[in-house]
N, C-alpha and C. Protein backbone atom coordinates (compact mmCIF):
# COMPACT_ATOMS: atom_id res chain seq x y z
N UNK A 1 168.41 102.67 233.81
CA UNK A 1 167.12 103.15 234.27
C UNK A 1 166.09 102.04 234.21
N UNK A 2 165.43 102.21 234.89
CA UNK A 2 164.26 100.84 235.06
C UNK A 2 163.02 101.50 234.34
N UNK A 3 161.87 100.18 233.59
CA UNK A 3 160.78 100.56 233.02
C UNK A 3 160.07 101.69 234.23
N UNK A 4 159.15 102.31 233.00
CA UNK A 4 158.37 103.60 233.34
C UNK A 4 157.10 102.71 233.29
N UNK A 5 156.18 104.08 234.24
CA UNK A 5 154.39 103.17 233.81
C UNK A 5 154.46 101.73 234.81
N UNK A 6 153.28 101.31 234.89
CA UNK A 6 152.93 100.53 235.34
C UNK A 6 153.10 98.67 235.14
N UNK A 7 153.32 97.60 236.27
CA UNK A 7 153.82 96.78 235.60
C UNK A 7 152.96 96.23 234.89
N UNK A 8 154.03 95.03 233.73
CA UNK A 8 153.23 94.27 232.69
C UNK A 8 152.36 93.49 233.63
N UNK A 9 150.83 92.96 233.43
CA UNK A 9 150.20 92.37 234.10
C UNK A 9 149.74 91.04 233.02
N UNK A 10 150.18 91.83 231.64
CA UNK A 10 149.56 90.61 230.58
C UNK A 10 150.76 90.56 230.25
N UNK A 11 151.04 89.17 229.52
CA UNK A 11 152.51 89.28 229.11
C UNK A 11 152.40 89.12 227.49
N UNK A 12 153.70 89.65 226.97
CA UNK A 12 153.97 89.91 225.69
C UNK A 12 153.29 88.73 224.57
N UNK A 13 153.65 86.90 225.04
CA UNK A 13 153.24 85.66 224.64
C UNK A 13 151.35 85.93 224.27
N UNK A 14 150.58 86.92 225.29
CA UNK A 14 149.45 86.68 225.43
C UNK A 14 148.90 87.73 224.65
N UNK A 15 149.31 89.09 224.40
CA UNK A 15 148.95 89.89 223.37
C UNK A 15 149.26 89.49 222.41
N UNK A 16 150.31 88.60 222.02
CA UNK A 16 150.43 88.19 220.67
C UNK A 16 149.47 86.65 219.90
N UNK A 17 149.03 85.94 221.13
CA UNK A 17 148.48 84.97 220.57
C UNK A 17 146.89 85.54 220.29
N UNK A 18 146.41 86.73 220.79
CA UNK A 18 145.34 87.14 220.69
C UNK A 18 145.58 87.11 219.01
N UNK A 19 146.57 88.00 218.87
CA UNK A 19 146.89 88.16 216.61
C UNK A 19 146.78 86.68 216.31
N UNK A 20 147.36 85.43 216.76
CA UNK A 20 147.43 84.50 216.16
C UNK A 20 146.33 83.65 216.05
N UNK A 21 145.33 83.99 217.12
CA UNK A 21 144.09 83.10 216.78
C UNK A 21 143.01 83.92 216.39
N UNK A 22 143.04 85.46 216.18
CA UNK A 22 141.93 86.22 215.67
C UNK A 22 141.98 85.62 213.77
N UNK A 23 140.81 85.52 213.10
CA UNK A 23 141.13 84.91 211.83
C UNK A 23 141.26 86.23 211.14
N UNK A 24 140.97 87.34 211.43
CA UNK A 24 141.20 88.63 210.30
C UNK A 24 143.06 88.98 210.33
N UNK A 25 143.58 89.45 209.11
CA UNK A 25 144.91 89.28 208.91
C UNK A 25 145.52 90.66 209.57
N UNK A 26 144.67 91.45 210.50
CA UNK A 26 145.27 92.53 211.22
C UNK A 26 144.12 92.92 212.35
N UNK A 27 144.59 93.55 213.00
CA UNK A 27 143.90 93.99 214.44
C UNK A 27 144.00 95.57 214.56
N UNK A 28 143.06 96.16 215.02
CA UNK A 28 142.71 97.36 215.64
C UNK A 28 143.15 97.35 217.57
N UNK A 29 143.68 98.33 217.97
CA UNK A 29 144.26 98.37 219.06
C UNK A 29 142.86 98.10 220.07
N UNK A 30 141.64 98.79 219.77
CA UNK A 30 140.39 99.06 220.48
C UNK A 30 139.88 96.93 220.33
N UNK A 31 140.19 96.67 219.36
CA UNK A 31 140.14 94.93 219.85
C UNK A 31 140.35 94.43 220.95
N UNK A 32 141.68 95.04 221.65
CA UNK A 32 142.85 93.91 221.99
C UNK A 32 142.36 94.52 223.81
N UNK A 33 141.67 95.57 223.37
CA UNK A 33 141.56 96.74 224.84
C UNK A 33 140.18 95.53 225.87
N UNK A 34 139.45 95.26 224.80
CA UNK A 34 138.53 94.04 225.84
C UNK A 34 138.67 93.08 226.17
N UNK A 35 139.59 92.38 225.30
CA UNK A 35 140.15 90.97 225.44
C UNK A 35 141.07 90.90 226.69
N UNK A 36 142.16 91.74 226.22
CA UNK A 36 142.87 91.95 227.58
C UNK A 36 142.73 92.71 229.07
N UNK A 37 141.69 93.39 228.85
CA UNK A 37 141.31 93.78 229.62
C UNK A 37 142.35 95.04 230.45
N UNK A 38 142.43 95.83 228.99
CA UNK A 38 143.75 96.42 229.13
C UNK A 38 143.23 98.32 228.63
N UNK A 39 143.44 99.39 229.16
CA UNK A 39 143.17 100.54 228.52
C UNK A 39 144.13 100.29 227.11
N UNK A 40 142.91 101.23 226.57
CA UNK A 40 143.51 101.43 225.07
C UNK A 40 145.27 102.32 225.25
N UNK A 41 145.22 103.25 225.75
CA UNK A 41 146.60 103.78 225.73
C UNK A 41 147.41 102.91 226.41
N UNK A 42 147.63 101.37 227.09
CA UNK A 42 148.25 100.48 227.72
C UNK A 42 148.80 99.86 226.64
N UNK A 43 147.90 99.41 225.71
CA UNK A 43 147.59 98.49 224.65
C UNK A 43 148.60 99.05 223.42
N UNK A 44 148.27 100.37 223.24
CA UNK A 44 149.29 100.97 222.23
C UNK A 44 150.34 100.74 222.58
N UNK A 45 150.93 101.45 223.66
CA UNK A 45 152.25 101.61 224.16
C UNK A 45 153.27 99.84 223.92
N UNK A 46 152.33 98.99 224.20
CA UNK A 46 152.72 97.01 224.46
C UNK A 46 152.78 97.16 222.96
N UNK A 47 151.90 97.57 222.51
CA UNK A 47 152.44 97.27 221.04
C UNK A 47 153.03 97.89 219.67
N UNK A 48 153.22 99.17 220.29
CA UNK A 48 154.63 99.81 219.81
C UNK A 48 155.91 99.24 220.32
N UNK A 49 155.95 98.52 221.49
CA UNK A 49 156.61 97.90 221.66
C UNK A 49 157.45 96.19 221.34
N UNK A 50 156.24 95.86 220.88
CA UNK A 50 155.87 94.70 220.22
C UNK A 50 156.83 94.90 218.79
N UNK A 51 156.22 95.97 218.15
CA UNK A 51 156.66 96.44 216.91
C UNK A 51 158.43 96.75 217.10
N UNK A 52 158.99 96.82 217.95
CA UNK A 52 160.11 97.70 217.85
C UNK A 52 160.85 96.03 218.12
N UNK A 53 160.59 95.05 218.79
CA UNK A 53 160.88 94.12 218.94
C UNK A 53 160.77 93.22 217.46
N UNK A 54 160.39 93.78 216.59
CA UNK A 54 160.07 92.92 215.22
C UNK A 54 158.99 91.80 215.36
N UNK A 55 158.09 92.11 216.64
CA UNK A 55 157.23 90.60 216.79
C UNK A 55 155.81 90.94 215.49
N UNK A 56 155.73 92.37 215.97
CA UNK A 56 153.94 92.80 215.46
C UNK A 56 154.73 93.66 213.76
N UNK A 57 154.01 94.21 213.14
CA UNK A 57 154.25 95.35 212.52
C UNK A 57 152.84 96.14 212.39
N UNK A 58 152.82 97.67 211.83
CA UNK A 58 151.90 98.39 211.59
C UNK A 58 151.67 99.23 210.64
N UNK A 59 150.71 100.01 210.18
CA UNK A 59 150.74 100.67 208.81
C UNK A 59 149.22 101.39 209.49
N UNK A 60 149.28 102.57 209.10
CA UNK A 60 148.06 103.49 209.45
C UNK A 60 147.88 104.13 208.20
N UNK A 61 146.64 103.81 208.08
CA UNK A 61 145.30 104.48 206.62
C UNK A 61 144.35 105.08 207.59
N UNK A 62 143.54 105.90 206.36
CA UNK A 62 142.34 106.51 207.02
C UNK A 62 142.82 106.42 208.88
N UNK A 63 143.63 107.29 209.17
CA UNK A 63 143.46 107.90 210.32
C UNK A 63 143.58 106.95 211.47
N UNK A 64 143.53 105.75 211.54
CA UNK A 64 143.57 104.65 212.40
C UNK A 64 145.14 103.46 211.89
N UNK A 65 146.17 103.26 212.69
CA UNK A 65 146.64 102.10 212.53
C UNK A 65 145.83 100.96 212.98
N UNK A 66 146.61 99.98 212.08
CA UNK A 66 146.35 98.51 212.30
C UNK A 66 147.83 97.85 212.17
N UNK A 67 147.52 96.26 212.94
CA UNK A 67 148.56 95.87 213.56
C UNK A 67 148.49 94.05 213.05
N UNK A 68 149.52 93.31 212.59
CA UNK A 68 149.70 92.33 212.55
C UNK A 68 150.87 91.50 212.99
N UNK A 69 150.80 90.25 213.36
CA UNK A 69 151.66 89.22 213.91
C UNK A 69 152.98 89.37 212.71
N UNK A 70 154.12 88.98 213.01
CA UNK A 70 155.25 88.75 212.12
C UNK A 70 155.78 87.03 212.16
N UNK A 71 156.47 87.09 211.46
CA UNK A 71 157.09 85.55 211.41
C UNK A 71 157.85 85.43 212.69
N UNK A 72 158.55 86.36 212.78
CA UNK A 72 159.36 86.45 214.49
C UNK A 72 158.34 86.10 215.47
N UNK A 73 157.32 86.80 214.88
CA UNK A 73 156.25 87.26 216.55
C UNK A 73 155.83 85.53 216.22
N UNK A 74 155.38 84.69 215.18
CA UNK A 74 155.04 83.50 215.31
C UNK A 74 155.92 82.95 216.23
N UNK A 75 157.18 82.90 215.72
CA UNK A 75 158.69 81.91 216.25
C UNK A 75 158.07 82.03 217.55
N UNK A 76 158.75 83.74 218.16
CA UNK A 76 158.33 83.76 219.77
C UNK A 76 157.30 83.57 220.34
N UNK A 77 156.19 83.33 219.81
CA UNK A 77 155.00 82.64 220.19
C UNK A 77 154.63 81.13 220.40
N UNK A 78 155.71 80.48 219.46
CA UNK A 78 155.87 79.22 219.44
C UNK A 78 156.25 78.23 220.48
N UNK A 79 157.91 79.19 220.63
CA UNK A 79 158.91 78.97 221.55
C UNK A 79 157.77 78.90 222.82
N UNK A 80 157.43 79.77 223.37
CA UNK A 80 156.91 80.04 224.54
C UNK A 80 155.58 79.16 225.07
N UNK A 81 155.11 78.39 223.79
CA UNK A 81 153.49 77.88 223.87
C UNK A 81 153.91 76.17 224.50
């Protein structure tokens, strides 16, 4: 079966270097929604995906997840730069 939804227009390398040069040690999804210029429900979905790939990980308190870069997500960020 082929991807659902609409195509990637930002690519995976570019949501992740947003984590690598923001200086706070995690991100809010509503961040990543202006930068990329991306709806917030776009943004989740890339980075639940992100997460399932071992690049990002997440942990939700008080009602909101937050999201950080992994050592993987560095590597593949590396590789690609």
């Amino acid at each position: 079966m082929g991807e659902r939804g609409r195509k990637k227009t930002v690519s995976d390398a570019e949501i992740l270097r947003q984590f690598a040069l923001d200086p706070a040690p995690f991100m809010h999804p509503t961040e990543l929604t202006e930068t990329l210029d991306m709806s917030r429900q776009g943004v989740y979905k890339r980075l639940k995906d992100l997460e399932e790939q071992g690049l990002l990980e997440s942990k939700k308190a008080a009602d909101t997840r937050n999201w950080w870069i992994t050592d993987e997500g560095r590597r593949y960020l590396s590789e690609r730069s």
